[in-house]
PDB file of N, CA and C in Angstrom:
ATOM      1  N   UNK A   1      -4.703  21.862 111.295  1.00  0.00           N
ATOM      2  CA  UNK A   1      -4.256  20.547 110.863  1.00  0.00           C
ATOM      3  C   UNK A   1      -4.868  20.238 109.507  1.00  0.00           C
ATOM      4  N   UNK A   2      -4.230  19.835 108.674  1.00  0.00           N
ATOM      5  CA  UNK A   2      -4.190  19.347 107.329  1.00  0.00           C
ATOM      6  C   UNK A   2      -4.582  17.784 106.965  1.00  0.00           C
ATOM      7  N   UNK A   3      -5.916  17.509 107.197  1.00  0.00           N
ATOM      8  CA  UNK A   3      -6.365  16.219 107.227  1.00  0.00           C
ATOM      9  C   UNK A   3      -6.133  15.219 105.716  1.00  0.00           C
ATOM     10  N   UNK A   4      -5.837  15.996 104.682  1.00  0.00           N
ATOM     11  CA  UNK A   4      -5.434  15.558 103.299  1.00  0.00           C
ATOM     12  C   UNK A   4      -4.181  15.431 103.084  1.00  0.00           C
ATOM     13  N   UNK A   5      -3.198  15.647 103.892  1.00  0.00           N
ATOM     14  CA  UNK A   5      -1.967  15.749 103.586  1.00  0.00           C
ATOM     15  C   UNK A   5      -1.289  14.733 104.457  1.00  0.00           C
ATOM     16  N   UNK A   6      -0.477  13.544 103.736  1.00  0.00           N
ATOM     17  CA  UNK A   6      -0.190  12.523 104.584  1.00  0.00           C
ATOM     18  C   UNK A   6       1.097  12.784 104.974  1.00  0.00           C
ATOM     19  N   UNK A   7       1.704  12.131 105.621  1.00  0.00           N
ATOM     20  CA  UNK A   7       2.676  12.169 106.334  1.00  0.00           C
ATOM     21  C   UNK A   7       3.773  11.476 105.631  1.00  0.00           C
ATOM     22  N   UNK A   8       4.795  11.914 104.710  1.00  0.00           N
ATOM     23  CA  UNK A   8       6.106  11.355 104.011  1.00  0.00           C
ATOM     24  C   UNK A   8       6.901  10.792 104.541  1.00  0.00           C
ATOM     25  N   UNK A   9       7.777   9.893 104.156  1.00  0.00           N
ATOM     26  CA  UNK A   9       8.575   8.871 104.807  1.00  0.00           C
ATOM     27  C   UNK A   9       9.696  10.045 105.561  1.00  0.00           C
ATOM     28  N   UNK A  10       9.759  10.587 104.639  1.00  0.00           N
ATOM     29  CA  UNK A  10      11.202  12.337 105.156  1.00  0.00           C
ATOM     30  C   UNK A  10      10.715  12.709 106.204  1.00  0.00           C
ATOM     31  N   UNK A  11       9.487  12.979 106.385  1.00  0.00           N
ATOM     32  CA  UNK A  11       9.306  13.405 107.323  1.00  0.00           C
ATOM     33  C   UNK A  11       8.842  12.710 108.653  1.00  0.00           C
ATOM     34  N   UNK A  12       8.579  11.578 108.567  1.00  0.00           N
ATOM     35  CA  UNK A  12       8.213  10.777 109.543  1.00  0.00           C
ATOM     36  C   UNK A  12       9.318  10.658 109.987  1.00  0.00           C
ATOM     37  N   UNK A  13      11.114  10.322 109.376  1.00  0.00           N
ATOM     38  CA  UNK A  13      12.298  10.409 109.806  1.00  0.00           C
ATOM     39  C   UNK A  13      12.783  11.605 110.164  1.00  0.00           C
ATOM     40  N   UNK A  14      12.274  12.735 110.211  1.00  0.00           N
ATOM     41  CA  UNK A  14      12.316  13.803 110.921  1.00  0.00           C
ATOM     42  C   UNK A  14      11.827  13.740 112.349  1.00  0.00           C
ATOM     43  N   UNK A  15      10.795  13.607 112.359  1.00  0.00           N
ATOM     44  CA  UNK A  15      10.309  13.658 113.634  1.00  0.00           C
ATOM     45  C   UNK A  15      10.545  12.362 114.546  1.00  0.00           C
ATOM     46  N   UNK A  16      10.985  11.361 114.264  1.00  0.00           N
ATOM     47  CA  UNK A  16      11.473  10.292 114.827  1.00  0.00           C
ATOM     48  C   UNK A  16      13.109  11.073 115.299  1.00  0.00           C
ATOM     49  N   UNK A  17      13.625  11.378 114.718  1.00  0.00           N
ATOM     50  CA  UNK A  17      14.916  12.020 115.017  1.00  0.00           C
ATOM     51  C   UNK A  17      14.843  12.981 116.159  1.00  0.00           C
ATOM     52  N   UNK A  18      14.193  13.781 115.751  1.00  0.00           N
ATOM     53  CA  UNK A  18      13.700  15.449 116.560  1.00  0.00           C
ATOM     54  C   UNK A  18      13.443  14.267 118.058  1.00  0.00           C
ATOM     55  N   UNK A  19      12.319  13.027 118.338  1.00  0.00           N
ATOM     56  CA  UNK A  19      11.751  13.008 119.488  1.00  0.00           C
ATOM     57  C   UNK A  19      13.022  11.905 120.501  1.00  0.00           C
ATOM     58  N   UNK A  20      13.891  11.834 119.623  1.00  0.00           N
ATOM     59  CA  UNK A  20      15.110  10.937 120.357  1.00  0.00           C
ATOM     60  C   UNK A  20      16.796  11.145 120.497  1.00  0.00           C
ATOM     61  N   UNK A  21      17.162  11.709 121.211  1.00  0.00           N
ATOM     62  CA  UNK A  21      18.663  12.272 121.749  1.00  0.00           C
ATOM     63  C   UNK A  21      19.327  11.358 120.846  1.00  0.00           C
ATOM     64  N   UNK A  22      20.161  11.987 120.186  1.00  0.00           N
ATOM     65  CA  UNK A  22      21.093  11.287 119.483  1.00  0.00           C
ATOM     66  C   UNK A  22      20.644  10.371 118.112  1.00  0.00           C
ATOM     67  N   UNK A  23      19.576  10.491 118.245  1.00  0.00           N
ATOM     68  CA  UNK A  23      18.798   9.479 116.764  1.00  0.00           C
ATOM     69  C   UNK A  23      18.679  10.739 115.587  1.00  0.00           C
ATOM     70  N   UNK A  24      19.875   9.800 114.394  1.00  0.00           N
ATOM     71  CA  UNK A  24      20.050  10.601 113.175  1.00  0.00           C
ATOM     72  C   UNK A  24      19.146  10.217 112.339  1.00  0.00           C
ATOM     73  N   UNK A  25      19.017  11.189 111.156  1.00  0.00           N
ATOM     74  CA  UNK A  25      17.741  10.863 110.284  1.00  0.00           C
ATOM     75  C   UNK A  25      17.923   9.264 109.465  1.00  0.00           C
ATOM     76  N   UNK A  26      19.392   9.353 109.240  1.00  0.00           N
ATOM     77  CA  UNK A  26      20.075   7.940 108.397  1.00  0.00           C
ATOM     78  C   UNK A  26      19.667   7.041 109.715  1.00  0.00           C
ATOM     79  N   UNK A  27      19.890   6.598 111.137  1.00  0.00           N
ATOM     80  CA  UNK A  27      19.829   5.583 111.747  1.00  0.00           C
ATOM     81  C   UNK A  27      17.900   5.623 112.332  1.00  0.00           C
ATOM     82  N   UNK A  28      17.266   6.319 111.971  1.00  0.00           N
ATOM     83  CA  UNK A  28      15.843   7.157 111.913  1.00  0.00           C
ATOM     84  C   UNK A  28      15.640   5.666 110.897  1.00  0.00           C
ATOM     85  N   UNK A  29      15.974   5.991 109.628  1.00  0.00           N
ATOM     86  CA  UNK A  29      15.338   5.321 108.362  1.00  0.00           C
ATOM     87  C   UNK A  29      16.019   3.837 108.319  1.00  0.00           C
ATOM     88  N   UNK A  30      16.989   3.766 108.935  1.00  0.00           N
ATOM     89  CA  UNK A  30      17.615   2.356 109.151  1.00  0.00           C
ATOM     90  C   UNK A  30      16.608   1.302 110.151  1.00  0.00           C
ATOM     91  N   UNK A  31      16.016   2.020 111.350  1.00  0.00           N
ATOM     92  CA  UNK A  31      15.305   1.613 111.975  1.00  0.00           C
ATOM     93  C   UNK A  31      14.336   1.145 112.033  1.00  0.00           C
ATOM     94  N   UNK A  32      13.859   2.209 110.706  1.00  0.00           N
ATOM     95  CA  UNK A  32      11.897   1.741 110.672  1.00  0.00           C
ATOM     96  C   UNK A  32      11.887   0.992 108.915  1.00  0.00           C
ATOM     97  N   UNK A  33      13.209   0.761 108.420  1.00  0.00           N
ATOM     98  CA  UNK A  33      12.823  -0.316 107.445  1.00  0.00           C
ATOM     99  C   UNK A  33      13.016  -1.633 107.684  1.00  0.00           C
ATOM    100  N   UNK A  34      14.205  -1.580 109.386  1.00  0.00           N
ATOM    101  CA  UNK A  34      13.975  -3.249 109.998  1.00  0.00           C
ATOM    102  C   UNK A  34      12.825  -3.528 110.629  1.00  0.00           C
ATOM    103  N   UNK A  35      12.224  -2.266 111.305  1.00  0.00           N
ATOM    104  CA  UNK A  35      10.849  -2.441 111.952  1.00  0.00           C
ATOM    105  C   UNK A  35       9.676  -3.238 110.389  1.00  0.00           C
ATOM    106  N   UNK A  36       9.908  -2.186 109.608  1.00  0.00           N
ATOM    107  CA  UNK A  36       8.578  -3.171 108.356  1.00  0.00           C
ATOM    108  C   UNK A  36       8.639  -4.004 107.753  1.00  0.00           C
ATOM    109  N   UNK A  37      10.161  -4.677 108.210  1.00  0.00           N
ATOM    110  CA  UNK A  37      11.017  -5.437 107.066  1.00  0.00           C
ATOM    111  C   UNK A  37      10.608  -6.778 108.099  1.00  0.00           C
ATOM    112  N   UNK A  38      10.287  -6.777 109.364  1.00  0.00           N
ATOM    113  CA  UNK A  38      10.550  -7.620 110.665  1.00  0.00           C
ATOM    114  C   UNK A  38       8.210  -7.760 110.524  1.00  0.00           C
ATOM    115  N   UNK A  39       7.926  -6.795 110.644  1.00  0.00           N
ATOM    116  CA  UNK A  39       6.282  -6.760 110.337  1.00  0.00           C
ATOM    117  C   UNK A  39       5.770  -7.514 108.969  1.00  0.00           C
ATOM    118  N   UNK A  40       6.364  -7.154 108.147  1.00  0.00           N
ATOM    119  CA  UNK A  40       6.433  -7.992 106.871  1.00  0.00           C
ATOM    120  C   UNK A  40       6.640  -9.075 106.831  1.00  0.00           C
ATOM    121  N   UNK A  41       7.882  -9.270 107.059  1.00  0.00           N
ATOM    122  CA  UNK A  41       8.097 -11.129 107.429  1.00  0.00           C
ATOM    123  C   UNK A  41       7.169 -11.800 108.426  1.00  0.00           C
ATOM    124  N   UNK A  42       6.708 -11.272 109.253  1.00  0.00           N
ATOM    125  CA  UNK A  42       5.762 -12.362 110.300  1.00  0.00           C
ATOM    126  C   UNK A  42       4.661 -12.268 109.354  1.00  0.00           C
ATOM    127  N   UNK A  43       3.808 -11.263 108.905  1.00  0.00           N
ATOM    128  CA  UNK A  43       2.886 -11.685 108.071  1.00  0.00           C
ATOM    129  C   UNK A  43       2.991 -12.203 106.819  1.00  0.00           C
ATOM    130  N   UNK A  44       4.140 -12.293 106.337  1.00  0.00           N
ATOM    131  CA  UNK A  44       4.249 -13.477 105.167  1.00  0.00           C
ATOM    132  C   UNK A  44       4.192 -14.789 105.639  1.00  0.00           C
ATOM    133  N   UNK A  45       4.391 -14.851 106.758  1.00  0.00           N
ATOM    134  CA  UNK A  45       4.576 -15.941 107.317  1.00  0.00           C
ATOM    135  C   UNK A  45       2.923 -16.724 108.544  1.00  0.00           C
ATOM    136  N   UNK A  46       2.506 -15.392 108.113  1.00  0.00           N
ATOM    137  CA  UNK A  46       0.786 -15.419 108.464  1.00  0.00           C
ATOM    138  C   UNK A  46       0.495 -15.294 110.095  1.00  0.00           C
ATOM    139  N   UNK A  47       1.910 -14.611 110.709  1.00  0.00           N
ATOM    140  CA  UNK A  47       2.015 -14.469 112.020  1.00  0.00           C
ATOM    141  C   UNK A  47       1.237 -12.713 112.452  1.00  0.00           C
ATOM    142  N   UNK A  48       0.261 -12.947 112.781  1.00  0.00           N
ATOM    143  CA  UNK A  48       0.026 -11.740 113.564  1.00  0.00           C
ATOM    144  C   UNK A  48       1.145 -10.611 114.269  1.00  0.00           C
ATOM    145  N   UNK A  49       1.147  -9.239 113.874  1.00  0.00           N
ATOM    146  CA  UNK A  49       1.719  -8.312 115.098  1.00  0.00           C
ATOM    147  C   UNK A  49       1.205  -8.207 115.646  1.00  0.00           C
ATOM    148  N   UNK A  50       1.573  -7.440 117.327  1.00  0.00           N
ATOM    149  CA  UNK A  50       0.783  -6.677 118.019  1.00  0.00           C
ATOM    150  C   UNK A  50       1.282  -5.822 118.384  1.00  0.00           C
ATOM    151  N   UNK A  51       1.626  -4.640 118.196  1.00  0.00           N
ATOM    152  CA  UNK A  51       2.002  -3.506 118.559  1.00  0.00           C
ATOM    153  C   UNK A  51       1.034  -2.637 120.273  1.00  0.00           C
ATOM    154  N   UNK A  52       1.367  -2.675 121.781  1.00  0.00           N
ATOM    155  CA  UNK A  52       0.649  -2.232 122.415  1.00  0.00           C
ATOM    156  C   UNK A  52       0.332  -1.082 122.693  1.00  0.00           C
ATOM    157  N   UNK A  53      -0.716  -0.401 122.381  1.00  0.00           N
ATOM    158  CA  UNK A  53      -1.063   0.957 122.878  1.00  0.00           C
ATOM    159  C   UNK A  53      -1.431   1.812 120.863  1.00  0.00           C
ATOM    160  N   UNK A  54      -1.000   0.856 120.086  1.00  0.00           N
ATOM    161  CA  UNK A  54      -0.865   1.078 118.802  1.00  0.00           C
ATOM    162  C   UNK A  54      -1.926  -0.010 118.376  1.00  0.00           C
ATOM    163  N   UNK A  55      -1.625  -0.814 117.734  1.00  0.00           N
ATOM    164  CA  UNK A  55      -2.545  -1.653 117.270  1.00  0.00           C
ATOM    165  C   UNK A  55      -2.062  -2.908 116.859  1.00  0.00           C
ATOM    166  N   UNK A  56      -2.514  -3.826 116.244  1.00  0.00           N
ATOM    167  CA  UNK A  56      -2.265  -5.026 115.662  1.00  0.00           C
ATOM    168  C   UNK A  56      -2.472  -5.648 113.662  1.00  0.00           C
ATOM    169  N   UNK A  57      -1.593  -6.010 113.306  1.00  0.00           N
ATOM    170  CA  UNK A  57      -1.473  -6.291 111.884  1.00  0.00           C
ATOM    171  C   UNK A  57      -1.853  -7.790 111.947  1.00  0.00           C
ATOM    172  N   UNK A  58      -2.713  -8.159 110.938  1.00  0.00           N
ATOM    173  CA  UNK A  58      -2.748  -9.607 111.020  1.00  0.00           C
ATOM    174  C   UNK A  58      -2.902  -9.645 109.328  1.00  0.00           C
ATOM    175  N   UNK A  59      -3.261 -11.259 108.721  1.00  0.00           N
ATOM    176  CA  UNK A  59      -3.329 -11.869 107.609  1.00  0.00           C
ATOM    177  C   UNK A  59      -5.335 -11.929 107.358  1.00  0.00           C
ATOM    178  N   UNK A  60      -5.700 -11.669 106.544  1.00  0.00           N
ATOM    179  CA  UNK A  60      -7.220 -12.321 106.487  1.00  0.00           C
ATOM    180  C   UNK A  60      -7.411 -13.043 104.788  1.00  0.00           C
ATOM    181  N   UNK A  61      -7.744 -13.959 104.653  1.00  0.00           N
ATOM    182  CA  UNK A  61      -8.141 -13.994 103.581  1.00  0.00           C
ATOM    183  C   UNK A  61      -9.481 -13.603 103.405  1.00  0.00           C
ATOM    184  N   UNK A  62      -8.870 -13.265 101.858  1.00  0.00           N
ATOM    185  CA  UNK A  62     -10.660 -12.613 101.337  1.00  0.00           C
ATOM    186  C   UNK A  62     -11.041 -13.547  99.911  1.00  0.00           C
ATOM    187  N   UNK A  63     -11.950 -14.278 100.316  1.00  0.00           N
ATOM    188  CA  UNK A  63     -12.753 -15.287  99.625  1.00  0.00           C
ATOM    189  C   UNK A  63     -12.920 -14.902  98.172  1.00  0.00           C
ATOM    190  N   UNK A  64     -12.806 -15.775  97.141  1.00  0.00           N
ATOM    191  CA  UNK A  64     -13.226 -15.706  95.815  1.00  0.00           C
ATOM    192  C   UNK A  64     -14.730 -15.162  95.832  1.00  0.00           C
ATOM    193  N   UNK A  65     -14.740 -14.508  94.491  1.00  0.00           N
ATOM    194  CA  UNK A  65     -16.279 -13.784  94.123  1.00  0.00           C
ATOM    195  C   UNK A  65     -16.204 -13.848  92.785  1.00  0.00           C
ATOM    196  N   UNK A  66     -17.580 -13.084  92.865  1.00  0.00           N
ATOM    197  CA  UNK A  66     -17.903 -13.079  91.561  1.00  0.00           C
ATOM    198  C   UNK A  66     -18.725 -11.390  91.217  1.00  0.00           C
ATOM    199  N   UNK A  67     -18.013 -10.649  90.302  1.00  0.00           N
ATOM    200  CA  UNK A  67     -18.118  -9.322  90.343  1.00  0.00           C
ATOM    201  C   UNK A  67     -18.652  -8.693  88.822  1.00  0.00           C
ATOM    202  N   UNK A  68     -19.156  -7.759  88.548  1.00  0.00           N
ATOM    203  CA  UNK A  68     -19.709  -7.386  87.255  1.00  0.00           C
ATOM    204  C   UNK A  68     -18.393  -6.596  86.253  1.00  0.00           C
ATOM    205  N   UNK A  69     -18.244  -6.760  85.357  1.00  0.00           N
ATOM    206  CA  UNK A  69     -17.156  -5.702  84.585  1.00  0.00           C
ATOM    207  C   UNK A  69     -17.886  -4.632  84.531  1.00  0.00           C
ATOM    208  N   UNK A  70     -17.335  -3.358  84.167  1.00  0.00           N
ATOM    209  CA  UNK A  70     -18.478  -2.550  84.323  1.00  0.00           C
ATOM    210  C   UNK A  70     -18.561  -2.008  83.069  1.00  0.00           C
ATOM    211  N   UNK A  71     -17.811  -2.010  81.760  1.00  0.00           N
ATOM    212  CA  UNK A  71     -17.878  -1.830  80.296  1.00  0.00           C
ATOM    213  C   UNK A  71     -18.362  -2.801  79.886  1.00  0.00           C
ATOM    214  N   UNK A  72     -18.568  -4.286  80.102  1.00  0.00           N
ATOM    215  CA  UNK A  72     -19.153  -5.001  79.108  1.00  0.00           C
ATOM    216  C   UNK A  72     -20.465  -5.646  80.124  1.00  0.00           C
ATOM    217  N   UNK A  73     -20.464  -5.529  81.314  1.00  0.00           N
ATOM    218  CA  UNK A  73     -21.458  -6.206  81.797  1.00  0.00           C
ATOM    219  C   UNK A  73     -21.634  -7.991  82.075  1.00  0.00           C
ATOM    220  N   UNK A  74     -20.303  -8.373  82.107  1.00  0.00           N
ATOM    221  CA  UNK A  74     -20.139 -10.074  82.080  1.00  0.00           C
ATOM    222  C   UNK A  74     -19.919  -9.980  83.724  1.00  0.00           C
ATOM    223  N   UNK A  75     -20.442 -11.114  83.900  1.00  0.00           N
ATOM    224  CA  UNK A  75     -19.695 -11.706  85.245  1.00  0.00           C
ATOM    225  C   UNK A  75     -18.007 -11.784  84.726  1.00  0.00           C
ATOM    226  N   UNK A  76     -17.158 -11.781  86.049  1.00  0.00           N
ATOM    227  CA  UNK A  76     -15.691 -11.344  86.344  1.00  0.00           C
ATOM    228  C   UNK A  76     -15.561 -12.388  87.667  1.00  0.00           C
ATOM    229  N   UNK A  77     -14.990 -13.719  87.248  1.00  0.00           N
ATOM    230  CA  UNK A  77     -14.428 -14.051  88.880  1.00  0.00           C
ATOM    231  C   UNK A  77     -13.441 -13.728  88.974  1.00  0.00           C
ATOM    232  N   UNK A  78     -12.927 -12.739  90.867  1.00  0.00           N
ATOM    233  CA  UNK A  78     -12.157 -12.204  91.494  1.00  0.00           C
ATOM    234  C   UNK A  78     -11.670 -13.606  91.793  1.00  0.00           C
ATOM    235  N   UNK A  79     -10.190 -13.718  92.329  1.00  0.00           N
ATOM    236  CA  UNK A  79      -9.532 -14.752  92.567  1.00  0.00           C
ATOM    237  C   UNK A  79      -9.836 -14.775  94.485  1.00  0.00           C
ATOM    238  N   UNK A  80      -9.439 -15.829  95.379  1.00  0.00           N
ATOM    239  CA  UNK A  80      -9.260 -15.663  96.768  1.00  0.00           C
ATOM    240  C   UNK A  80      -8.015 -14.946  96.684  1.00  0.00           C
ATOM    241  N   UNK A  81      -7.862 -14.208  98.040  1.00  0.00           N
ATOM    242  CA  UNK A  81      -6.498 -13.606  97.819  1.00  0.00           C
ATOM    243  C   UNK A  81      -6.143 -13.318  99.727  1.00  0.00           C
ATOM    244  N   UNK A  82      -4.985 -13.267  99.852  1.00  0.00           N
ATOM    245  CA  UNK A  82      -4.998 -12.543 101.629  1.00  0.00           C
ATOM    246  C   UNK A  82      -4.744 -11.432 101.387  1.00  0.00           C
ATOM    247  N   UNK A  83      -5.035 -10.738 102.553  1.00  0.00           N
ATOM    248  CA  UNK A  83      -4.795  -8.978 102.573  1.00  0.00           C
ATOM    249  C   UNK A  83      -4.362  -9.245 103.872  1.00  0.00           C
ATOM    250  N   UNK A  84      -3.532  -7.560 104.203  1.00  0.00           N
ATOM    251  CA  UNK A  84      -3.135  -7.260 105.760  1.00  0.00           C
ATOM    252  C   UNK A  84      -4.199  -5.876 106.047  1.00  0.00           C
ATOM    253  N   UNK A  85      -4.072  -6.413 107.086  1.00  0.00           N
ATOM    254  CA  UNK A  85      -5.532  -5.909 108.139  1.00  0.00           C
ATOM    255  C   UNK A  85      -5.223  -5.170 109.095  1.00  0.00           C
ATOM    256  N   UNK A  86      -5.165  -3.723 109.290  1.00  0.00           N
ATOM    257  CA  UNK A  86      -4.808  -3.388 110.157  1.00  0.00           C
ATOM    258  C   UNK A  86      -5.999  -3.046 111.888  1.00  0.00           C
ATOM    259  N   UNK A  87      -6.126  -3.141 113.012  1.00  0.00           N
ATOM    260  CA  UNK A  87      -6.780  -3.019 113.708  1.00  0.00           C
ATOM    261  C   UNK A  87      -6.287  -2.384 114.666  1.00  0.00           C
ATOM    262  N   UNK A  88      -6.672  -0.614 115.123  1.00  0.00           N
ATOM    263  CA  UNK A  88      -6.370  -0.173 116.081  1.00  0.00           C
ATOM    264  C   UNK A  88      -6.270  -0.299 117.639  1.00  0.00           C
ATOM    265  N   UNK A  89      -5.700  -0.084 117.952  1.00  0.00           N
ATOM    266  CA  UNK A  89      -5.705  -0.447 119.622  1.00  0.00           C
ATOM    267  C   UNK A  89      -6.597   0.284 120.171  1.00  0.00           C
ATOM    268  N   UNK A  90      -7.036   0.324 121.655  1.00  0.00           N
ATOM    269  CA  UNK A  90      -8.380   0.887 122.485  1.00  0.00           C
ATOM    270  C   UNK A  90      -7.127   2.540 122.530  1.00  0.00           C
ATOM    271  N   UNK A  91      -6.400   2.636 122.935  1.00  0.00           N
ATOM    272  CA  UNK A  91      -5.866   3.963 123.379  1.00  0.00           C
ATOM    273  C   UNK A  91      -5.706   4.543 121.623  1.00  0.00           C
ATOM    274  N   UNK A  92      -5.550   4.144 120.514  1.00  0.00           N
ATOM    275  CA  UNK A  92      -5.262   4.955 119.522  1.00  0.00           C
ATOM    276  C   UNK A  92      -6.858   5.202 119.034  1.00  0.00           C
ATOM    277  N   UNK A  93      -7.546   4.388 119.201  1.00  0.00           N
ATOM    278  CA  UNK A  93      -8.712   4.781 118.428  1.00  0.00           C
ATOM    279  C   UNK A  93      -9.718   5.430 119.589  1.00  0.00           C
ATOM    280  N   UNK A  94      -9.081   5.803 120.708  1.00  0.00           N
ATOM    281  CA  UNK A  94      -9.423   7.267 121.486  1.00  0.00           C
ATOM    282  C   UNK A  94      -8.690   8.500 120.942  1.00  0.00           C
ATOM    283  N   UNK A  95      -7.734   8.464 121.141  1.00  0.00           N
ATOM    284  CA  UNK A  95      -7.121   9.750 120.300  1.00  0.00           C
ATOM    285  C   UNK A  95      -7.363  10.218 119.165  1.00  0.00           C
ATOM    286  N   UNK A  96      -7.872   9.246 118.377  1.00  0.00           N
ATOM    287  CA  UNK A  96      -8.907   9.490 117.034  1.00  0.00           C
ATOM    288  C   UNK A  96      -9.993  10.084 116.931  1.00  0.00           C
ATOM    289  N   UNK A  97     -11.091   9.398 118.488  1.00  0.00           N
ATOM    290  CA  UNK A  97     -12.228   9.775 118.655  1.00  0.00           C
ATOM    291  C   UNK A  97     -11.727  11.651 119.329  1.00  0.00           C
ATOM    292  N   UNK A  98     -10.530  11.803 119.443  1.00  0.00           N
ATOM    293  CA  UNK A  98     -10.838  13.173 120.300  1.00  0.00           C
ATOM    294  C   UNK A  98     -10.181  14.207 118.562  1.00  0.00           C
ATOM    295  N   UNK A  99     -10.070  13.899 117.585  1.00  0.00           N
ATOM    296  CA  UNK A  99     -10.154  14.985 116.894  1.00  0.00           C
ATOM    297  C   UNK A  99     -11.065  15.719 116.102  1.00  0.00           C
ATOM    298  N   UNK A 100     -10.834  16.766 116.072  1.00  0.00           N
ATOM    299  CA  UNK A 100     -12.399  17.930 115.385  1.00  0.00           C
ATOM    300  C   UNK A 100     -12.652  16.891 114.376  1.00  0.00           C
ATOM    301  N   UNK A 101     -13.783  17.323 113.653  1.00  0.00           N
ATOM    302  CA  UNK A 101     -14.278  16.944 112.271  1.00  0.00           C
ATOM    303  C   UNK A 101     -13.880  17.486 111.763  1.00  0.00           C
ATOM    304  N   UNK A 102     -13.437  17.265 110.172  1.00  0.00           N
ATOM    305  CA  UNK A 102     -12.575  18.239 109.265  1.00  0.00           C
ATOM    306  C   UNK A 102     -13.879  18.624 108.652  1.00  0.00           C
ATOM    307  N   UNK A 103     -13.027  19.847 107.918  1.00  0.00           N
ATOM    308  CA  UNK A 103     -14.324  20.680 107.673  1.00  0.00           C
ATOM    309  C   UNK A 103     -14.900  20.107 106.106  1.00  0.00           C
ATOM    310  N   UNK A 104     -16.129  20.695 105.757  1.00  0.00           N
ATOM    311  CA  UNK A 104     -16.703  19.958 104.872  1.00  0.00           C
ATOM    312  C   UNK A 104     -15.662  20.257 103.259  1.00  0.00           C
ATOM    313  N   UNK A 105     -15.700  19.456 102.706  1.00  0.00           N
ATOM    314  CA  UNK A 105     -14.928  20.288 100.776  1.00  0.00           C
ATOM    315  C   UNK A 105     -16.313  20.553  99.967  1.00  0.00           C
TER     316      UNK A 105
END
């Protein structure tokens, strides 16, 4: 297994296809841009997902600061801003805990 090598949208619609009778790669990619398109909108809207056995997406804001530039050395205030947060579920972040360590680079 190839721990550096992520997983492409092509191919994620591959294997979504391959694991479902009759699911084409076109109704594959139709599917999972209403799925992010439907995840997206609740958190614009600052609504938590919960996906079960997978995990949960929520909204957090992350507080104004105050940060160093690092060429001139001035204080830099960062603005407040929200981010999406992702948090694994108890069954995915077992299946996590059961893979090797990748090897060192």
């Amino acid at each position: 297994m190839n721990y550096l090598e992520p997983l492409n949208r092509q191919q994620l619609l591959q294997q979504m296809a391959s694991r479902v009778d009759g699911l084409t790669q076109k109704t594959a990619g139709a599917a999972l841009d209403a799925a992010l398109e439907v995840i997206a909108d609740a958190l614009a809207q600052g609504r938590p997902v919960k996906l079960s056995g997978f995990g949960s997406f929520q909204v957090r804001r992350r507080p104004a600061r105050t940060n160093i530039h690092p060429r001139t050395g001035q204080p830099v205030v960062v603005p407040a801003a929200w981010n999406a947060v992702f948090s694994p579920a108890q069954a995915l972040r077992e299946r996590l805990r059961a893979l090797p360590h990748p090897p060192e680079a």
